[in-house]
Protein backbone atom coordinates (compact mmCIF):
# COMPACT_ATOMS: atom_id res chain seq x y z
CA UNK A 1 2.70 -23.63 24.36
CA UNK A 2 0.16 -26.88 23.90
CA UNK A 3 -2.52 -24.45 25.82
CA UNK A 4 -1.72 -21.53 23.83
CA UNK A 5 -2.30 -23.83 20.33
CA UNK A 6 -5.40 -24.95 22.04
CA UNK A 7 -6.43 -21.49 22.23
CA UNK A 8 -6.14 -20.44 18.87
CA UNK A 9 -7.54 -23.02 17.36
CA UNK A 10 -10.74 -22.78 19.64
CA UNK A 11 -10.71 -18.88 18.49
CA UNK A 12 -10.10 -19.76 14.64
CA UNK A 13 -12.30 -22.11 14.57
CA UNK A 14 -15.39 -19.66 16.48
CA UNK A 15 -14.62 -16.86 14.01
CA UNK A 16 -14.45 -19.29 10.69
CA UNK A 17 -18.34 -20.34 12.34
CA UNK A 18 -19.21 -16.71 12.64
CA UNK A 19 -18.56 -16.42 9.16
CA UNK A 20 -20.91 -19.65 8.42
CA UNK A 21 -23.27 -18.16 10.27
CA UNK A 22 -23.56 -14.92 8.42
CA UNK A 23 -23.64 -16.81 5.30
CA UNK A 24 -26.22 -18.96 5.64
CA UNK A 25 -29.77 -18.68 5.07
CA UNK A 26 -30.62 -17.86 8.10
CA UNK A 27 -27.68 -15.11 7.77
CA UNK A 28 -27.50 -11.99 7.46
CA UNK A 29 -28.95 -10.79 4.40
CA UNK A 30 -26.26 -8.16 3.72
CA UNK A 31 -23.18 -10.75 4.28
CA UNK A 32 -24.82 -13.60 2.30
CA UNK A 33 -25.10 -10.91 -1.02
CA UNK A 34 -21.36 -10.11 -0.69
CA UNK A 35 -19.08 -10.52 -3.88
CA UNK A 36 -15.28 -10.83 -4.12
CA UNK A 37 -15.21 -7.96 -5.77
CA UNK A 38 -16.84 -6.18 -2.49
CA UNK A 39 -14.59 -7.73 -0.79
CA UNK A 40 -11.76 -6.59 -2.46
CA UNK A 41 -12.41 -3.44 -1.73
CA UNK A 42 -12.84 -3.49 2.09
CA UNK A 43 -9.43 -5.80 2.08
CA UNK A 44 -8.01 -2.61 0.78
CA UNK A 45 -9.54 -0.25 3.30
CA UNK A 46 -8.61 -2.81 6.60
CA UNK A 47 -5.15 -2.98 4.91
CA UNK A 48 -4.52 1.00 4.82
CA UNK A 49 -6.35 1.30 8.15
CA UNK A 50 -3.99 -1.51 9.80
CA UNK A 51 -0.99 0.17 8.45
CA UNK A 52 -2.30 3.84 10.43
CA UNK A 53 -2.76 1.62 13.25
CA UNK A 54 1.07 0.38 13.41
CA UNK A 55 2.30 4.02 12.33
CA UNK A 56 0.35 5.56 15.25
CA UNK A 57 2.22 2.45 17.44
CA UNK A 58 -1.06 1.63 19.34
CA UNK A 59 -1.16 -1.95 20.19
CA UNK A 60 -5.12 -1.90 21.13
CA UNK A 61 -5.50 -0.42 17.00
CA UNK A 62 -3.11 -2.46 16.08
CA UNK A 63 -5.12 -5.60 17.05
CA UNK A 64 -8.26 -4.24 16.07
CA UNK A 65 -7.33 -3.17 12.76
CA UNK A 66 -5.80 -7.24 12.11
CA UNK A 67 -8.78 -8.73 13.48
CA UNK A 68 -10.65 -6.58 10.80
CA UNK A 69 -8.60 -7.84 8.34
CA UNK A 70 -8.02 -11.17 9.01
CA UNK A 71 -12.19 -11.43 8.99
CA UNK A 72 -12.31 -10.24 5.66
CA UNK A 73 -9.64 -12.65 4.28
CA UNK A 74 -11.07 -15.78 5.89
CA UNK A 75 -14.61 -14.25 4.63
CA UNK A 76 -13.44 -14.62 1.32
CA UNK A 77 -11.99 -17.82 1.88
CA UNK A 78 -15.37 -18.92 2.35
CA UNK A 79 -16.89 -17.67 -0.67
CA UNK A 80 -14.35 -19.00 -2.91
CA UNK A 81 -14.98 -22.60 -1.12
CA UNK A 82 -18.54 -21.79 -1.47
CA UNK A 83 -17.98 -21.64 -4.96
CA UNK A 84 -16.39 -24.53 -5.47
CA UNK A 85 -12.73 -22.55 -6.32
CA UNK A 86 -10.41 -23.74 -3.06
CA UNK A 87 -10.69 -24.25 0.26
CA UNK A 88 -9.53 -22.32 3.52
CA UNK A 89 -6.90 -26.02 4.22
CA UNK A 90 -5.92 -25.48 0.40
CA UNK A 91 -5.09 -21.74 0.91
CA UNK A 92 -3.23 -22.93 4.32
CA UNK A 93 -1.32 -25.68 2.96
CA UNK A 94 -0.14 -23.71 -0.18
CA UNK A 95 1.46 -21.03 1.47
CA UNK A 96 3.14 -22.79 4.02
CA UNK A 97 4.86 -24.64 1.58
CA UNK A 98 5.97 -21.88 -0.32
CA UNK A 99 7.46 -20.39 2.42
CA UNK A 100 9.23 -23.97 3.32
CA UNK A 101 10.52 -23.99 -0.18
CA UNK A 102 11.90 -19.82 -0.44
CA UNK A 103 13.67 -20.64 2.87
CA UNK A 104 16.08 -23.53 1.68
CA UNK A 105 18.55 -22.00 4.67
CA UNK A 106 16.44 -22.55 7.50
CA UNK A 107 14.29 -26.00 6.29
CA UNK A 108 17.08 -26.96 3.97
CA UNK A 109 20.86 -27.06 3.77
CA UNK A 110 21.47 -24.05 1.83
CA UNK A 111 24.48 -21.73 3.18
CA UNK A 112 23.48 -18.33 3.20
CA UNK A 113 26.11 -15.26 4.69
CA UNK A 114 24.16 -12.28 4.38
CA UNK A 115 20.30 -10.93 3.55
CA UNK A 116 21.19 -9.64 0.57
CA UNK A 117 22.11 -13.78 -0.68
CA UNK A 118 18.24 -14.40 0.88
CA UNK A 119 17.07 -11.85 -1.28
CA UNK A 120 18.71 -13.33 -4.54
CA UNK A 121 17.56 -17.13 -3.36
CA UNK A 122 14.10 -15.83 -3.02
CA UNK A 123 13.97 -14.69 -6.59
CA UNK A 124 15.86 -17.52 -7.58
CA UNK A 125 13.23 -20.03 -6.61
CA UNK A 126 10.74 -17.70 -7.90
CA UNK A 127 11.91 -17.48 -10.90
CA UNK A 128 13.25 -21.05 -11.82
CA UNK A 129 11.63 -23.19 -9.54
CA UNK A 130 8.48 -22.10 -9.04
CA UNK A 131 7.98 -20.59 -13.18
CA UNK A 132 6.50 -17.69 -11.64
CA UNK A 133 7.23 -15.88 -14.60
CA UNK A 134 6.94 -18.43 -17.67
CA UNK A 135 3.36 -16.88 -18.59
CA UNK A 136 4.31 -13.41 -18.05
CA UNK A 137 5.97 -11.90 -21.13
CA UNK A 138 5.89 -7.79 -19.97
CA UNK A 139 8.43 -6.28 -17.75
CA UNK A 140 5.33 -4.92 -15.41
CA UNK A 141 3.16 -8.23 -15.20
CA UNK A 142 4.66 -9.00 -11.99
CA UNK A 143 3.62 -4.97 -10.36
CA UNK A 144 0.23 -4.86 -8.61
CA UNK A 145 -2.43 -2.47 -10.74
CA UNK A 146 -4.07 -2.01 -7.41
CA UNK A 147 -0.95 -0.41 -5.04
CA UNK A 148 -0.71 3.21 -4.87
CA UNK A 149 -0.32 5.15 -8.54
CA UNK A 150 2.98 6.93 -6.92
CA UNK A 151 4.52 3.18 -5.62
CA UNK A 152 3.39 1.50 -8.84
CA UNK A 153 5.26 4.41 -10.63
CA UNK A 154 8.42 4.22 -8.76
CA UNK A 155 8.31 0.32 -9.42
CA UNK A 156 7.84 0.21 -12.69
CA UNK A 157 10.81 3.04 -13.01
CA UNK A 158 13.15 1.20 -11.07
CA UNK A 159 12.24 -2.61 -13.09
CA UNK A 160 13.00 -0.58 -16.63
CA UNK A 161 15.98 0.94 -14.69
CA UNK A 162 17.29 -2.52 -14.13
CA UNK A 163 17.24 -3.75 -17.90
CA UNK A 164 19.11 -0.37 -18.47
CA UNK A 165 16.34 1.96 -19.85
CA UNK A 166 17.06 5.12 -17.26
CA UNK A 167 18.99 8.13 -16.95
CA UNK A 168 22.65 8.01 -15.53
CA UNK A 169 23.02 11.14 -13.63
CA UNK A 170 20.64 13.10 -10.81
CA UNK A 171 21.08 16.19 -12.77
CA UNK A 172 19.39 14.32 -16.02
CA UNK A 173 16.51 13.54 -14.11
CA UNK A 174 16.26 17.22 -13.06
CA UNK A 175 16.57 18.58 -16.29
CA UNK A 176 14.14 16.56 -17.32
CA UNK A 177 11.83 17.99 -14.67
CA UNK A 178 12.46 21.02 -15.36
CA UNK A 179 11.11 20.21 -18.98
CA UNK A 180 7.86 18.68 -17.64
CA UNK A 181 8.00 21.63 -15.86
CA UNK A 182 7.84 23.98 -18.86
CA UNK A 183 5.13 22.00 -20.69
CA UNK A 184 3.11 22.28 -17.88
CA UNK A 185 3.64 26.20 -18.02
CA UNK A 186 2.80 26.19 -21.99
CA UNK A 187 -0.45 24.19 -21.57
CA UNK A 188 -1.70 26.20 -18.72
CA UNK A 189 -1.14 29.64 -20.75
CA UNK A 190 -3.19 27.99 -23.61
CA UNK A 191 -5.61 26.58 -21.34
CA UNK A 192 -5.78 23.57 -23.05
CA UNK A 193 -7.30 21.41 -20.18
CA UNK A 194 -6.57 17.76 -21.62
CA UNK A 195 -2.82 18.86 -22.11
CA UNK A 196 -2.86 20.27 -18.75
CA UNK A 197 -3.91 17.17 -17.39
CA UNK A 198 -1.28 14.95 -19.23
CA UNK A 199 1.75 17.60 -18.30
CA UNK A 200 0.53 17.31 -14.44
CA UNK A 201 0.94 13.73 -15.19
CA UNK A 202 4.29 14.01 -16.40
CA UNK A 203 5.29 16.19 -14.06
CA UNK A 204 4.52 13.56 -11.17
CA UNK A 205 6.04 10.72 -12.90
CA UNK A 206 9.05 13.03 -13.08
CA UNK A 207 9.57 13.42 -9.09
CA UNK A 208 8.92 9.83 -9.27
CA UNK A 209 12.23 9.12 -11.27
CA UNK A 210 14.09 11.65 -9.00
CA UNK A 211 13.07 10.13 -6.16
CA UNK A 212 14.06 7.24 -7.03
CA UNK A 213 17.65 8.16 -7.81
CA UNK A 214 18.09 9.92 -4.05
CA UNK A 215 16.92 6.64 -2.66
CA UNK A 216 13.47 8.31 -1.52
CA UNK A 217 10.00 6.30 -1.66
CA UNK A 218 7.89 8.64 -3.29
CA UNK A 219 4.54 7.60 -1.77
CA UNK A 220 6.43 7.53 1.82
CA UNK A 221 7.24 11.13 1.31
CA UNK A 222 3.89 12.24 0.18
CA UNK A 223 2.46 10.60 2.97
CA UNK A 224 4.76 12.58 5.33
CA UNK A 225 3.84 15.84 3.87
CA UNK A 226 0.40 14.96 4.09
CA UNK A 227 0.59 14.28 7.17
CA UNK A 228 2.54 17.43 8.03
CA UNK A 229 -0.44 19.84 6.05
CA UNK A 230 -2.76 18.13 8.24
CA UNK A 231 -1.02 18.90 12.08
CA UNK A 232 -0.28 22.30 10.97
CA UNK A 233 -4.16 23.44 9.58
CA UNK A 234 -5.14 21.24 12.65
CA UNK A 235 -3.28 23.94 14.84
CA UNK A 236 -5.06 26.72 13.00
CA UNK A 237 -8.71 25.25 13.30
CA UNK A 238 -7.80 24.87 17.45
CA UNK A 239 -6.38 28.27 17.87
CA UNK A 240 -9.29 29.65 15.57
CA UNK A 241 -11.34 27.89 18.25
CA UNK A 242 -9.93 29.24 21.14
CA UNK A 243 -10.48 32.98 19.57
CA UNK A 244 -14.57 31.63 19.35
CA UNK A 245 -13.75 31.47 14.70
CA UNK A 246 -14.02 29.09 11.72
CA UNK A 247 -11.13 29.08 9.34
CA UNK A 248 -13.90 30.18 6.52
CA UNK A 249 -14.47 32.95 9.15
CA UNK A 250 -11.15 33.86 9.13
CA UNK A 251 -8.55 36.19 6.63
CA UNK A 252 -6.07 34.19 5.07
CA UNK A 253 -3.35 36.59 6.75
CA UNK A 254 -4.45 35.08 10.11
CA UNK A 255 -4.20 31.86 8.62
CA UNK A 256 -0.82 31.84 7.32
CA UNK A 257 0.56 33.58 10.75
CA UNK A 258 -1.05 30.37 12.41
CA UNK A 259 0.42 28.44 9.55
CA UNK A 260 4.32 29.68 10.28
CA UNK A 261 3.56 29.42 14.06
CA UNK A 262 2.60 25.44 13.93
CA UNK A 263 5.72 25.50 12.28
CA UNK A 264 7.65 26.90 15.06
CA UNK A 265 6.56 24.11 17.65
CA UNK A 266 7.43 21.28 15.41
């Protein structure tokens, strides 16, 4: 274990020098004019990459993907200490006790039974201990504006849902649907493309709701049937291929008989 330590620390503290490196002046030119705000962005990208990686289940991704990321949050580390904001220790040190102080059952004498008492704790210390919340008067403050539209929907949904502001039956939520539905229809007949617009709007935030109330993740599901459009068009491009064609080359009849045949073999 002492050898293992030793080992990480000799790694950390090559990469953190790396990073030095490419910020001084005798950098690279390219990593020295980097902003957090540039930053930001490619956290975002290594973070959806990483999370392909683990739902492919290749450990070599996997690891390449979280060294990615990792750079990019220890490069930004450094900028903010270059700044004068906080240091890499101060980051360290803060989060380690945080998580000392939500797990009052393992580093404390709290008596916990189940997960879901873990849960409430968590939220608990949150909430009360930590004032989390004192400066935050909306419902929303606490949902990331930069997760997925469809998971910010479905979490906003479900925090109104909790102080009582929802439907009470499935077959609300589907009427209601069917409503959005409707409008939709009526601004597409008028071809009133700003009402179009807000009714396809509507009409998303609707499936959001009832996906909610079947106990679906909306942005799961999407991604699933993304994924699904993708193998079975993949199948047509390859047996397009084999026949020497291009999709654009080919009639939409051969297409679709492709389409229901990729079907088949799932």
């Amino acid at each position: 274990m002492k050898e293992t330590c030793c080992e990480t620390e000799a790694c950390f503290r090559r990469l953190l020098q790396t990073i030095q490196k490419l910020r001084s002046k005798d950098g690279c030119l390219w990593d020295r004019k980097q902003k957090k705000e540039d930053i930001a962005k490619y956290i975002r990208e290594e973070t959806y990459e990483l999370i392909d990686a683990i739902e492919d289940g290749s450990p070599a991704a996997i690891k390449e993907e979280m060294g990615d990321l990792l750079f990019q949050i220890l490069f930004l580390a450094h900028i903010s200490e270059e700044a004068g904001d906080f240091s890499l220790p101060d980051i360290m040190n803060d989060v380690n006790e945080k998580m000392i102080r939500r797990h009052p059952h393992v580093f404390g004498n709290t008596k916990v039974e189940n997960i879901e008492e873990i849960k409430n704790n968590w939220e608990d210390i949150k909430r009360n201990t930590e004032k989390r919340n004192e400066n935050r008067r909306g419902l929303f403050d606490n949902i990331p504006r930069s997760i997925p539209t469809l998971e910010r929907a479905q979490k906003v949904t479900a925090a109104a849902s909790r102080v009582g502001f929802d439907w009470t039956r499935t077959e609300e939520v589907l009427a209601k649907i069917e409503e959005e539905l409707n409008e939709f229809k009526s601004s597409l007949a008028a071809n009133d493309t700003k009402c179009i617009r807000e009714e396809i709007g509507d009409l998303l935030f609707s499936l959001v709701n009832i996906s909610r109330f079947v106990n679906v993740n909306a942005e799961e599901s999407l991604r699933a049937s993304l994924a699904k459009f993708i193998y079975r068009f993949s199948y047509i491009q390859e047996k397009l291929a084999e026949q020497g064609k291009e999709p654009a080359g080919a009639s939409l009849q051969e297409m679709d008989d492709l389409w229901n045949e990729s079907k088949l073999k799932e």
